[in-house]
Protein backbone atom coordinates (compact mmCIF):
# COMPACT_ATOMS: atom_id res chain seq x y z
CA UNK A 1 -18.99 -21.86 -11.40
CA UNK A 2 -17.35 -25.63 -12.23
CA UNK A 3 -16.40 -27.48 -9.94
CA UNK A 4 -13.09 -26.98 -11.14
CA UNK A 5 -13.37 -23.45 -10.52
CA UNK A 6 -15.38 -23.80 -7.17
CA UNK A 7 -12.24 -26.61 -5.39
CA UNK A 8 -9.37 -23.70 -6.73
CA UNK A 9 -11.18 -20.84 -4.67
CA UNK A 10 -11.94 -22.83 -1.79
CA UNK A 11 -7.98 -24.26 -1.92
CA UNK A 12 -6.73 -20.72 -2.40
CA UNK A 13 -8.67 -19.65 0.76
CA UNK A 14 -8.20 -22.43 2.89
CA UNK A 15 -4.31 -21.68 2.42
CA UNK A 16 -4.21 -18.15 3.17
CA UNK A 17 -2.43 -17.98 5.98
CA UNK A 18 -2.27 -15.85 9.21
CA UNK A 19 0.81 -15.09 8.98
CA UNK A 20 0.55 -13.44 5.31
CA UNK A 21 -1.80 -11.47 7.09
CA UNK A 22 0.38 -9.95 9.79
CA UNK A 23 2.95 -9.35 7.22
CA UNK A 24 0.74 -7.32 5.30
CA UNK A 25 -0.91 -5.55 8.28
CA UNK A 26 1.18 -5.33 11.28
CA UNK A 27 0.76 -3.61 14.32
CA UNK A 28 1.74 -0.85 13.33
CA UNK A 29 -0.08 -0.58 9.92
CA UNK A 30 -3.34 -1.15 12.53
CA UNK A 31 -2.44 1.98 14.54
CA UNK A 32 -1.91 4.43 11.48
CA UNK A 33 -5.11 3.02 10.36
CA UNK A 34 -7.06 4.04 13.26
CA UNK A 35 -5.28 7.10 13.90
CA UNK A 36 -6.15 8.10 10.21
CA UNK A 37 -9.76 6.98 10.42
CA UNK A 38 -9.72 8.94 13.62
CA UNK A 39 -8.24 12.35 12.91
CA UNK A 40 -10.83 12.39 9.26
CA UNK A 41 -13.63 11.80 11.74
CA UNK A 42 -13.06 14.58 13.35
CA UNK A 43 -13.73 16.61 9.97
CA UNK A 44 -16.66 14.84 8.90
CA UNK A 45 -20.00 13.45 9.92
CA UNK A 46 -19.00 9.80 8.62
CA UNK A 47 -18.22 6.64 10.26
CA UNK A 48 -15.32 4.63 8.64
CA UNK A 49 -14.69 0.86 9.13
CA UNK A 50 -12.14 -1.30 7.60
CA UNK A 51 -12.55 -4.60 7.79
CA UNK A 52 -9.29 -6.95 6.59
CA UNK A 53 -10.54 -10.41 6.15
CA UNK A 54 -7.78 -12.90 5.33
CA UNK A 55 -9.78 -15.65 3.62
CA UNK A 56 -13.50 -16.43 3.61
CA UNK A 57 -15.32 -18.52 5.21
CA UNK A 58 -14.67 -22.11 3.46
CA UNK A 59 -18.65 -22.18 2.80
CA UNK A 60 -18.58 -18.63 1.44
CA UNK A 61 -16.00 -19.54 -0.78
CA UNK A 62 -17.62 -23.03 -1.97
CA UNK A 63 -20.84 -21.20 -2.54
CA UNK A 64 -19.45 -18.61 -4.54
CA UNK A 65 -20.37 -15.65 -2.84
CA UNK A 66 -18.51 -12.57 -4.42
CA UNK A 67 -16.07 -9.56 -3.00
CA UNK A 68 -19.41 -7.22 -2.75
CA UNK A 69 -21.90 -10.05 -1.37
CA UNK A 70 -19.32 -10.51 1.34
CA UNK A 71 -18.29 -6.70 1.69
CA UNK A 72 -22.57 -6.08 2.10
CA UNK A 73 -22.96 -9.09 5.04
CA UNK A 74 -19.98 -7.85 7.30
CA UNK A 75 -21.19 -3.95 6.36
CA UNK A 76 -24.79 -5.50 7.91
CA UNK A 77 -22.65 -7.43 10.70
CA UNK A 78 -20.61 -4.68 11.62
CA UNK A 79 -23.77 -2.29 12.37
CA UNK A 80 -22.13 0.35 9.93
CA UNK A 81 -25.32 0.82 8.47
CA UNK A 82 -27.06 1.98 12.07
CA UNK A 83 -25.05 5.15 12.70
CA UNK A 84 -27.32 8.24 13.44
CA UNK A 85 -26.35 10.30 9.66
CA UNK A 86 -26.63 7.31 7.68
CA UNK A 87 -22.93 8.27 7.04
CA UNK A 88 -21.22 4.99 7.54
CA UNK A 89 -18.91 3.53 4.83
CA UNK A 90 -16.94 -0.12 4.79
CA UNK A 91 -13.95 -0.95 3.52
CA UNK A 92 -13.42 -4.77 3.21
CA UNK A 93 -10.47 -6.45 2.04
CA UNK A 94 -10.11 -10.32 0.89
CA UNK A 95 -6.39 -10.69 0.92
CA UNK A 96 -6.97 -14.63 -0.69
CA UNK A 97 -8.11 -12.91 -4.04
CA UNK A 98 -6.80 -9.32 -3.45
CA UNK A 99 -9.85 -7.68 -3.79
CA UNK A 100 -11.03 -4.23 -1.64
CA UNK A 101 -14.76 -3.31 -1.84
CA UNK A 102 -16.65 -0.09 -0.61
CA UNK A 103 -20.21 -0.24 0.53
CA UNK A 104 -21.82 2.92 2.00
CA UNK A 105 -24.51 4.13 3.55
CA UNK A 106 -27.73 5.48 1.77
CA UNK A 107 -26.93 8.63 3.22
CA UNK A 108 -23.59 8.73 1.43
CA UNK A 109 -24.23 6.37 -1.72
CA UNK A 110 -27.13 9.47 -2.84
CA UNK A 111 -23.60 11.74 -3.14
CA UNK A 112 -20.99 10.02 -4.05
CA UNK A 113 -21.20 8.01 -7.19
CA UNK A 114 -19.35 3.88 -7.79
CA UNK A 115 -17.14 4.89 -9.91
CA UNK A 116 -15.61 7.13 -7.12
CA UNK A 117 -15.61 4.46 -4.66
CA UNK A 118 -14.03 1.72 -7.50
CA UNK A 119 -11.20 4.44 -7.86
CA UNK A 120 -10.27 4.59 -3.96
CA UNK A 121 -10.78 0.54 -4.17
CA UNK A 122 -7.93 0.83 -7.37
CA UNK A 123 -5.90 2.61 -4.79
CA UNK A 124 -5.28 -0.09 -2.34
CA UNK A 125 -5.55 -2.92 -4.83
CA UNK A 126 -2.85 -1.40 -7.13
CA UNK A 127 -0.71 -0.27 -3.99
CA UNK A 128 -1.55 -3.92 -2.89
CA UNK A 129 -0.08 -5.45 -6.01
CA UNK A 130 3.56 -3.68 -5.20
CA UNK A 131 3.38 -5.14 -1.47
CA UNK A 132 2.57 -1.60 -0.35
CA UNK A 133 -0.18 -2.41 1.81
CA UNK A 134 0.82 0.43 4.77
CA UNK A 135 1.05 3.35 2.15
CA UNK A 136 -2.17 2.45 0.18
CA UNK A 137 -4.52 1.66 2.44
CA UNK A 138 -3.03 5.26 3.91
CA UNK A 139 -4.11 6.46 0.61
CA UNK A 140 -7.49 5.08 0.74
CA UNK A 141 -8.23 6.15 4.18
CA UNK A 142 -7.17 10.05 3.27
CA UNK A 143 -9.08 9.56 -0.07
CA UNK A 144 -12.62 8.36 1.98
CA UNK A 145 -11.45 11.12 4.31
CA UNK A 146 -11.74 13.94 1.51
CA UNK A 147 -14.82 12.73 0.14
CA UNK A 148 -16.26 12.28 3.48
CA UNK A 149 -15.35 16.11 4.56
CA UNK A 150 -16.37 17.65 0.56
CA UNK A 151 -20.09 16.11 1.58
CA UNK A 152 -20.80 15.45 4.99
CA UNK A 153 -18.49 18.17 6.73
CA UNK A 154 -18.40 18.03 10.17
CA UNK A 155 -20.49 20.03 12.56
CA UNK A 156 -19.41 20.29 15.92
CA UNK A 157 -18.15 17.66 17.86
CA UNK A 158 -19.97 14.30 18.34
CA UNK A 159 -19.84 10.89 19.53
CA UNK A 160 -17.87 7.50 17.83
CA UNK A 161 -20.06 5.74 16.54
CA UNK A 162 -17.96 2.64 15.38
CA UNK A 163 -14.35 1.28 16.26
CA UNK A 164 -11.72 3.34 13.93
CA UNK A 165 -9.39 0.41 14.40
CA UNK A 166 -9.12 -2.47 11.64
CA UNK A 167 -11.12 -5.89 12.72
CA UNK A 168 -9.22 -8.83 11.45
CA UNK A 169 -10.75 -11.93 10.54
């Protein structure tokens, strides 16, 4: 990456704002997130996190450290990848470069191919690009949902193992 290159991705994360942020996940966005990551847990063995990250770190963006790399570290930091199935699945979004990334569990990654996850990832980011943020990420949710229940279908009742609602950084 130029220099060039490297000062226009740290500028367009250093300007992202908080307040874009809220506007595309309020309140009550949050709470039909969780409730929706909630009521599909109850049908499945997974664990779902989403994790809506407004800009990166400015060092992370300097450095060039990509969607995934970034989607992997917080998937590590989050502990989604110590839940008792292996069933745990992240959802990161970087609303500076309106990008969504999937990382799963080994349990889940042996069943359910990329291209899958790239298509739920399409979901929000083409939802994203018509300022529908509630409605596709919604979509996405119900989509991991569905997978989540076709594979790793729920067996009796059993503890939360992560937070259902969104972390914001």
């Amino acid at each position: 990456m130029s220099f060039g290159e490297k000062l226009s991705r740290a500028w367009r994360h250093l300007s992202s704002s908080k307040a874009e942020a809220k506007r595309a996940f309020p309140d009550d966005t949050l709470k039909a997130i969780a409730d929706a990551i909630t009521a599909g847990e109850q049908t499945h063995r997974g664990e779902v996190r989403l994790v809506v990250e407004r800009a990166l770190p400015f060092d992370c963006a300097w450095d060039g450290v990509t969607n995934r790399q970034r989607a992997i570290a917080l998937f590590a930091d989050c502990g989604v990848w110590d839940t008792e199935d292996n069933c745990g699945v992240l959802i990161y979004v970087n609303l500076a470069e309106h990008k969504v990334d999937i990382v799963a569990d080994r349990g889940i990654d042996r069943k359910i191919d990329h291209a899958t996850w790239q298509a739920v990832c399409r979901t929000m980011t083409d939802g994203f690009k018509q300022g529908k943020f509630h409605e596709a990420s919604l979509d996405a949710i119900g989509q991991v949902n569905a997978l989540l229940r076709q594979h790793f279908p729920a067996e009796g009742a059993r503890p939360n193992e992560l937070p259902d609602k969104p972390l914001m950084l």
